[in-house]
Protein backbone atom coordinates (compact mmCIF):
# COMPACT_ATOMS: atom_id res chain seq x y z
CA UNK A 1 167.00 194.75 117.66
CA UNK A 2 168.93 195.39 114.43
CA UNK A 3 166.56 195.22 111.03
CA UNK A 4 166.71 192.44 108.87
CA UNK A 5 168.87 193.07 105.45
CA UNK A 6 167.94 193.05 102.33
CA UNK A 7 170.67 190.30 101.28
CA UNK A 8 173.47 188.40 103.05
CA UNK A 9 176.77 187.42 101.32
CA UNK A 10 175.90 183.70 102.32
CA UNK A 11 178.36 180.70 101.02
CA UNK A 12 179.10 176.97 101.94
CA UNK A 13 181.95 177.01 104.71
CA UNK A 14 180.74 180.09 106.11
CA UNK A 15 178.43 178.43 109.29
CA UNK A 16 178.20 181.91 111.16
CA UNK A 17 176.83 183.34 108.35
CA UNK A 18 174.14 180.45 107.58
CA UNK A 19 173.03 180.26 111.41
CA UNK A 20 172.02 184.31 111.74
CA UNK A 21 170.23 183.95 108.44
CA UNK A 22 168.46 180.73 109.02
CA UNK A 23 167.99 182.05 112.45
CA UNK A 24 166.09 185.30 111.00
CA UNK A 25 164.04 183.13 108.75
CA UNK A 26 162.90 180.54 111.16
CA UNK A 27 162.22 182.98 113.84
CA UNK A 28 160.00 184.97 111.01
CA UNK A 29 161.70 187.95 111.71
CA UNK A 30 160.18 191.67 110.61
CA UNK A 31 161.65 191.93 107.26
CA UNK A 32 162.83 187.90 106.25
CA UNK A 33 160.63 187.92 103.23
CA UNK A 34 162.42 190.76 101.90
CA UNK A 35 165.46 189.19 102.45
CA UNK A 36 164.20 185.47 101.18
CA UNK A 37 163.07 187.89 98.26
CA UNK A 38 166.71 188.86 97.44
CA UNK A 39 167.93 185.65 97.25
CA UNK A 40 165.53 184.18 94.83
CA UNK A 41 167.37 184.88 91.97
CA UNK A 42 170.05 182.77 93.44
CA UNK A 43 168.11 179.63 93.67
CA UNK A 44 167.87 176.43 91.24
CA UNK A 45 171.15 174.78 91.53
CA UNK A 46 170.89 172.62 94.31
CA UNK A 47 168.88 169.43 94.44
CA UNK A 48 166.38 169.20 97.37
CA UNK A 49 165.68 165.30 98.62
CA UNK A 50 163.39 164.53 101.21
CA UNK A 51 163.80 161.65 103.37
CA UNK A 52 160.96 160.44 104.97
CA UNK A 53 159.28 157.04 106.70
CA UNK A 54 158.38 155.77 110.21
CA UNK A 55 159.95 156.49 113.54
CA UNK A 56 163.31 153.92 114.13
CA UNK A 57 163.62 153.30 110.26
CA UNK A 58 167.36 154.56 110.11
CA UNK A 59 166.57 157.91 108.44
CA UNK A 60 169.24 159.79 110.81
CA UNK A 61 171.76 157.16 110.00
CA UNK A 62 170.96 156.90 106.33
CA UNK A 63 171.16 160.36 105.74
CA UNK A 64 174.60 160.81 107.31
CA UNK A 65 175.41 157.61 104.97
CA UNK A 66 174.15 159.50 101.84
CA UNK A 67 176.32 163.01 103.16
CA UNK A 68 179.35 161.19 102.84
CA UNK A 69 179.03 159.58 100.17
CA UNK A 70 178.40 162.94 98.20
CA UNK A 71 181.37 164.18 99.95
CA UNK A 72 183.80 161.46 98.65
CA UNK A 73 182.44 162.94 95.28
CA UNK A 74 183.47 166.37 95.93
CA UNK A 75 179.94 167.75 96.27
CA UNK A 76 178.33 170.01 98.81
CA UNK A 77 175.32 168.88 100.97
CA UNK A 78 173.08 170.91 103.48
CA UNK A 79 170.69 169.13 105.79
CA UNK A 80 167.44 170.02 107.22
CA UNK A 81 166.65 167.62 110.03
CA UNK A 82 163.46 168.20 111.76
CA UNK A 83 162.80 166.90 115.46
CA UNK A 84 158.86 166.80 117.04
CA UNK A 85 158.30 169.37 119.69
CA UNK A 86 156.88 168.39 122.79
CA UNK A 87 153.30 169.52 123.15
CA UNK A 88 153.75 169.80 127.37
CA UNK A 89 156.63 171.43 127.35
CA UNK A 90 157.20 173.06 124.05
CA UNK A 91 160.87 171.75 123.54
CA UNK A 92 162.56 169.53 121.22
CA UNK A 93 165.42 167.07 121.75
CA UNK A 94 167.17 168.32 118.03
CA UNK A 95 169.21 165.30 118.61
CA UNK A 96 169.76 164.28 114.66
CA UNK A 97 173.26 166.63 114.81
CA UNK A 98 174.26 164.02 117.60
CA UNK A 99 173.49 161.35 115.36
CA UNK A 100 175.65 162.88 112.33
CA UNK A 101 178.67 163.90 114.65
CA UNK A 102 181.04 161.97 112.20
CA UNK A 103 180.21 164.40 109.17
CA UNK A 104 178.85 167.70 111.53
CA UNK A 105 182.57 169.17 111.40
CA UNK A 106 183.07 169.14 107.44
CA UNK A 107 183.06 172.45 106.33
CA UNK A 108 181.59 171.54 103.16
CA UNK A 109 178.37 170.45 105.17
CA UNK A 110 175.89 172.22 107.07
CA UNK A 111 173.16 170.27 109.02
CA UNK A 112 170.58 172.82 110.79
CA UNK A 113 168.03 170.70 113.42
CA UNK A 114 164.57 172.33 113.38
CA UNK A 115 162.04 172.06 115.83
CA UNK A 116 158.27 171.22 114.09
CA UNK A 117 156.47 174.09 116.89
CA UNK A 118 153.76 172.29 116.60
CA UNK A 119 152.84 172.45 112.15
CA UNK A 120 151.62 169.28 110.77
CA UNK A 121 153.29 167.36 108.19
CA UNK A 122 156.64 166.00 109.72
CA UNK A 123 158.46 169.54 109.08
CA UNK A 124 158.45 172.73 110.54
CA UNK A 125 156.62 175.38 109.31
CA UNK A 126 159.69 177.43 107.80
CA UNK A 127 161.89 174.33 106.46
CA UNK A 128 160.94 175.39 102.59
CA UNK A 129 162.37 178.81 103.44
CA UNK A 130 165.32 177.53 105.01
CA UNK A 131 166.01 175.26 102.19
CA UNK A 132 166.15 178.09 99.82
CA UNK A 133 168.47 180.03 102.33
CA UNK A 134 170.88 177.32 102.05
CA UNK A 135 170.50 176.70 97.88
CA UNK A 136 171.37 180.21 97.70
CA UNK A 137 174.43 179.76 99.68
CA UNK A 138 175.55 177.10 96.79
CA UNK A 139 174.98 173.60 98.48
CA UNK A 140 174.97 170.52 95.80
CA UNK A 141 172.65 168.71 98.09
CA UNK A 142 169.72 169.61 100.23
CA UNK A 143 168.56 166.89 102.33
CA UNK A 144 165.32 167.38 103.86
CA UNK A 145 164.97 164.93 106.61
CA UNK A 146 161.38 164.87 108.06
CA UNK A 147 160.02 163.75 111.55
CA UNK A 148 158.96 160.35 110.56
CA UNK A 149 155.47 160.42 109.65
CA UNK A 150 152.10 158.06 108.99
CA UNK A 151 150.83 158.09 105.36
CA UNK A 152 149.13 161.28 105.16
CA UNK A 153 151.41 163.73 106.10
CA UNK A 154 154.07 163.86 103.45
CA UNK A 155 154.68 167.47 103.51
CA UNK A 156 158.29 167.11 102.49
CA UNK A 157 157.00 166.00 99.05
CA UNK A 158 155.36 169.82 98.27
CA UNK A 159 159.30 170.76 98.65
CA UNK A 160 161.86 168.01 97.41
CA UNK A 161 162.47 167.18 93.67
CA UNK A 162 162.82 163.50 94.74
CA UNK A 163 161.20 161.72 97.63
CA UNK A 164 162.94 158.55 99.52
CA UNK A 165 160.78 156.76 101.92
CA UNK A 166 162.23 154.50 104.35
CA UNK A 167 160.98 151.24 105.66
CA UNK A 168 162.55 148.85 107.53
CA UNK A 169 161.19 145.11 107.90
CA UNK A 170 159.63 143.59 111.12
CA UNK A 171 157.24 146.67 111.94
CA UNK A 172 154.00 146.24 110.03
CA UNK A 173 155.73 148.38 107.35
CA UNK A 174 154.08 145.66 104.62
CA UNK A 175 150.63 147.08 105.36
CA UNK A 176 151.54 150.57 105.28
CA UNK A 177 153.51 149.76 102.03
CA UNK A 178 149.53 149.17 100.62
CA UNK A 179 148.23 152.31 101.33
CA UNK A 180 148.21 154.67 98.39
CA UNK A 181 149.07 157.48 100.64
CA UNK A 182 152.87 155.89 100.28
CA UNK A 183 152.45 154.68 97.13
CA UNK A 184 152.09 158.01 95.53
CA UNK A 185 154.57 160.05 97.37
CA UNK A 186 158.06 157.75 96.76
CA UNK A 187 160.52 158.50 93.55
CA UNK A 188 162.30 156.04 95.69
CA UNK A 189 161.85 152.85 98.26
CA UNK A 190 164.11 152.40 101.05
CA UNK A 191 164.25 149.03 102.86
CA UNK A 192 167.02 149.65 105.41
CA UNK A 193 168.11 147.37 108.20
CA UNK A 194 168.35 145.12 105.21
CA UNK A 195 170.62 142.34 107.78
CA UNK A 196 167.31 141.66 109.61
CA UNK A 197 164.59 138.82 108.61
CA UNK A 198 161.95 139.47 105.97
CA UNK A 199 163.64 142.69 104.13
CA UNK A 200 163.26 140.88 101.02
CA UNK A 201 160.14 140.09 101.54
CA UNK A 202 159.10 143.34 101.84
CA UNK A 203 160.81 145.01 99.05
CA UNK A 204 159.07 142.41 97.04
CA UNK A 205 155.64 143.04 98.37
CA UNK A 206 156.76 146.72 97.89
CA UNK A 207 157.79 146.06 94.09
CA UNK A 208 154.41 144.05 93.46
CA UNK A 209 152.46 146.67 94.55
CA UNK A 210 154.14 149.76 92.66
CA UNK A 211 153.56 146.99 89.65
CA UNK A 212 149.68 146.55 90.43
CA UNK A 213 149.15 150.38 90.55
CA UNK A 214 151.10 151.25 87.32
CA UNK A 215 149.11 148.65 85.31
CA UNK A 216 152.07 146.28 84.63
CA UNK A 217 150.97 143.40 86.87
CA UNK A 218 148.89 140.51 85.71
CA UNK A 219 149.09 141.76 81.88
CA UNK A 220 148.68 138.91 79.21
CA UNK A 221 147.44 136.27 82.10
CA UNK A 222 144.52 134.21 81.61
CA UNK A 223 141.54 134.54 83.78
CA UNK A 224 140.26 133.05 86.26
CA UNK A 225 140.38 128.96 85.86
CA UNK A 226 142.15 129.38 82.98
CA UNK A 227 139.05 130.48 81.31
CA UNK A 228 139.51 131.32 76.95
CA UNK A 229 140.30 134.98 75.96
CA UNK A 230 139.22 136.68 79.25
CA UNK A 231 142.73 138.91 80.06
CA UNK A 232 143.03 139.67 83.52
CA UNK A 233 144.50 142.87 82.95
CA UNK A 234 141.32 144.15 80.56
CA UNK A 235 140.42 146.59 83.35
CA UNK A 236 143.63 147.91 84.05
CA UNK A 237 145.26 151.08 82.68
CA UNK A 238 148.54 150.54 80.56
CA UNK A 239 151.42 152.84 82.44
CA UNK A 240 152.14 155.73 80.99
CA UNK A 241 154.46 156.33 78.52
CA UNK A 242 158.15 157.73 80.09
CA UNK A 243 156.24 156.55 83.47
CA UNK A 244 158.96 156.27 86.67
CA UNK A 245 159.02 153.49 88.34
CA UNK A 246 160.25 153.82 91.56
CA UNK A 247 163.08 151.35 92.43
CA UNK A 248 163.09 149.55 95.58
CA UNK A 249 166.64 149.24 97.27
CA UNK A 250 167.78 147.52 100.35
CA UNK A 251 170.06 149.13 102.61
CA UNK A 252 172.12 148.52 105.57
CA UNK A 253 173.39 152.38 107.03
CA UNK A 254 174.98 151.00 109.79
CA UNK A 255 177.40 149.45 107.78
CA UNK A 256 177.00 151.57 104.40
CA UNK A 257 175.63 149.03 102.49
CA UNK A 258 173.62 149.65 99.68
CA UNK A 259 174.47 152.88 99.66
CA UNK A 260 176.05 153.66 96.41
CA UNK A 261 173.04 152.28 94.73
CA UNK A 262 170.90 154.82 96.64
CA UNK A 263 172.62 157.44 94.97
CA UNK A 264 172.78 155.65 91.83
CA UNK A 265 168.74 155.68 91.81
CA UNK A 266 168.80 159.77 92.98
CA UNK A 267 170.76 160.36 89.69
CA UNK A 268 168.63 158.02 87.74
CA UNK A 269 165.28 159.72 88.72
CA UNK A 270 166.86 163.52 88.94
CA UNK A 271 167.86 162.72 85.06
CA UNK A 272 164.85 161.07 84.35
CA UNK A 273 162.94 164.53 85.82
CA UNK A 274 165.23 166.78 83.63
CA UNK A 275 164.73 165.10 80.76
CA UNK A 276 160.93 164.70 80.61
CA UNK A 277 160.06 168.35 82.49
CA UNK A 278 158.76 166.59 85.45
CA UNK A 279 161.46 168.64 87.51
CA UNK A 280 160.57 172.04 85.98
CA UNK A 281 157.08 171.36 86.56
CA UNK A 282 157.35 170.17 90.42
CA UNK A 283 159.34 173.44 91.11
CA UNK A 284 156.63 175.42 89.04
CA UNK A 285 153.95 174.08 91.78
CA UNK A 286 156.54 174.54 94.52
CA UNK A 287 156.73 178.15 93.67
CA UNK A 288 152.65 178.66 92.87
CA UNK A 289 152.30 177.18 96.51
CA UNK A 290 154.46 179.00 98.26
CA UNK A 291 153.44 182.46 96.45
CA UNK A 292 149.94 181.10 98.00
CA UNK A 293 151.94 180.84 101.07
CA UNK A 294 153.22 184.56 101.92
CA UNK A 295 149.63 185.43 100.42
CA UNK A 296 147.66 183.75 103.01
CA UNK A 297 150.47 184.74 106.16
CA UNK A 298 150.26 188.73 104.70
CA UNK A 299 146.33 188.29 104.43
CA UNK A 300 146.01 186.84 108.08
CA UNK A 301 148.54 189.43 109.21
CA UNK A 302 146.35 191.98 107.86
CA UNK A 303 142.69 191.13 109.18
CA UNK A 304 143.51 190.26 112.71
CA UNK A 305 146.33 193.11 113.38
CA UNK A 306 145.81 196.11 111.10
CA UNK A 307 141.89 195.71 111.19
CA UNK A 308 139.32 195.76 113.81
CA UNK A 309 138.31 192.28 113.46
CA UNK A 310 140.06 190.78 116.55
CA UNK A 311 138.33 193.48 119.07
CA UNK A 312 134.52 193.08 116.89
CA UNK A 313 135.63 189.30 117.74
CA UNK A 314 136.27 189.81 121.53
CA UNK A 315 133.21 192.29 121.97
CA UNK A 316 130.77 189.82 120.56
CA UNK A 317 132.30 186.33 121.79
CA UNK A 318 129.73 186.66 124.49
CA UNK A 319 126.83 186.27 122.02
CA UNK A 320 128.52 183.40 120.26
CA UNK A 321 129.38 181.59 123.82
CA UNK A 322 125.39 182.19 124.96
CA UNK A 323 124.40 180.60 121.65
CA UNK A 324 122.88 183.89 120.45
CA UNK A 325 125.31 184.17 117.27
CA UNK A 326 127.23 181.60 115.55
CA UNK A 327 131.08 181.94 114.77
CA UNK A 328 130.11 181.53 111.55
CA UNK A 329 127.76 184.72 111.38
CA UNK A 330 130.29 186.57 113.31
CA UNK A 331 132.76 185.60 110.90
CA UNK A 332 130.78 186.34 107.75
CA UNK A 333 130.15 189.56 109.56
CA UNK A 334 133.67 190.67 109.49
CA UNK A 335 133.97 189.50 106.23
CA UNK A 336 131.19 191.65 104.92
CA UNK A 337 133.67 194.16 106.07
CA UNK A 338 136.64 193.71 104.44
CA UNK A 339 134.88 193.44 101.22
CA UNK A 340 133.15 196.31 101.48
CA UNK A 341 136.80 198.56 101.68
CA UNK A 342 136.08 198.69 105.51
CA UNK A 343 138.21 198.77 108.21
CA UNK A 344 136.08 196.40 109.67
């Protein structure tokens, strides 16, 4: 098998030369850090979204919406579109290029369907790096297009600059609107299949609810009764100054409605980042986390292949099955170890 290079000439139109090196990346071959090393410099210019919400919410159909429409305005766009794998039979359907036949054949576009292999969150394990592969290449747009996900696994938002979640009406999608784990991960609200009953009503529970949490509901009302100088808002912080307030939009994909306001809002909130360091600071984190990241792979690399940890593991799993050591003493054992210099 050939080594992995240092650097790849890698541009927009050039699909060939995208696949092998998202291939080498996903498939963590020896030698892709170097390689992801060498094109760091590269990286910054394009803007990473992450689309994310329930199963069935039109995420597939909105993002091919939101490709085209960057297309009629000249720009490049890359998409990440990430498909469960089965946990029987280890497979995954990858269907979302299927579902985005209309724009697959643009050569300014690249959409690359990722299997999750079983990591939590709605991605797969490699998408950040795979984003990065395909900023370096030049794309305008990254779209990051996740599983479909309940309210605590927002992964995508550790890797996008701006987060859409999608809802669509008619599937409970009120209640889940309540829970803060959604309420703290949108830049932007999504209520697609806008044609059906009670969209409006749910962008405006949506809406009421962003206003409760960012102190600017119920501010200068009377109590309770109508009782003298009692403000119902005395407990409540005020929202911060320069404070974003996520818009809620309603969209139809299937017919491309709403859409140019969608990517009105992206611009809003990507200026709005710019302009207050909010973006600088996100991608600051992004980069402390992944440095964490290839820290923690290198470090489990280390103790359980280059160390004797794994066979002091299998000759003592005895005692720890016959209750006679714990996992944890075994484990603080080996640890003893490797901070004493030892080769275990």
């Amino acid at each position: 098998m050939p080594p992995v290079p240092d650097s790849l000439d890698l541009a927009v139109g050039d699909p060939a030369g995208l696949a092998r090196a998202i291939s080498l990346v996903e498939n963590a071959r020896p030698g892709y850090e170097r390689l992801l090393a060498g094109l760091h410099p590269r990286l910054g210019r394009g803007r990473r979204i992450g689309i994310t919400g329930p199963p069935g919410a039109g995420k597939s159909t909105l993002t091919r919406q939101l490709v085209q429409q960057w297309r009629h305005a000249g720009l490049t766009v890359g998409v990440v579109a990430v498909d469960p794998t089965s946990p029987f039979s280890g497979g995954a359907l990858l269907g979302d290029r299927i579902r985005m036949e209309t724009v697959a054949m643009d050569r300014g576009v690249y959409i690359r369907s990722m299997a999750t292999r079983g990591s939590l969150g709605g991605l797969a394990a490699s998408t950040r790096e795979v984003c990065d592969v395909l900023d370096a290449a030049g794309f305008d747009r990254i779209l990051i297009e996740t599983v479909g996900v309940g309210q605590s696994e927002f992964a995508v938002t550790t890797m996008a600059d701006t987060t859409v979640v999608v809802l669509v009406p008619e599937s409970g999608d009120g209640i889940q609107a309540l829970k803060s784990g959604i309420m703290e991960i949108a830049d932007v609200y999504v209520v697609n299949k806008a044609d059906r009953p009670g969209a409006t009503n749910l962008a405006r529970e949506i809406e009421s609810t962003i206003a409760i949490r960012q102190g600017k509901a119920y501010r200068g009302m009377r109590g309770h009764h109508g009782a003298s100088g009692i403000d119902r808002a005395a407990g409540t912080p005020a929202p911060s100054p320069g404070q974003w307030t996520p818009p809620v939009l309603l969209t139809t994909a299937v017919a491309g409605s709403g859409l140019a306001d969608l990517v009105a809002a992206l611009d809003q909130h990507h200026a709005w980042s710019v302009s207050n360091g909010t973006l600088e600071e996100r991608r600051r984190r992004r980069f402390a986390a992944r440095t964490r990241e290839v820290v923690d792979r290198a470090l489990h690399r280390y103790v359980w292949n280059e160390t004797r940890a794994e066979v002091i593991l299998q000759d003592r799993l005895e005692e720890v099955v016959a209750g006679r050591l714990s996992p944890y003493g075994l484990a603080e054992e080996i640890m003893a170890g490797l901070k004493d210099g030892a080769q275990v």
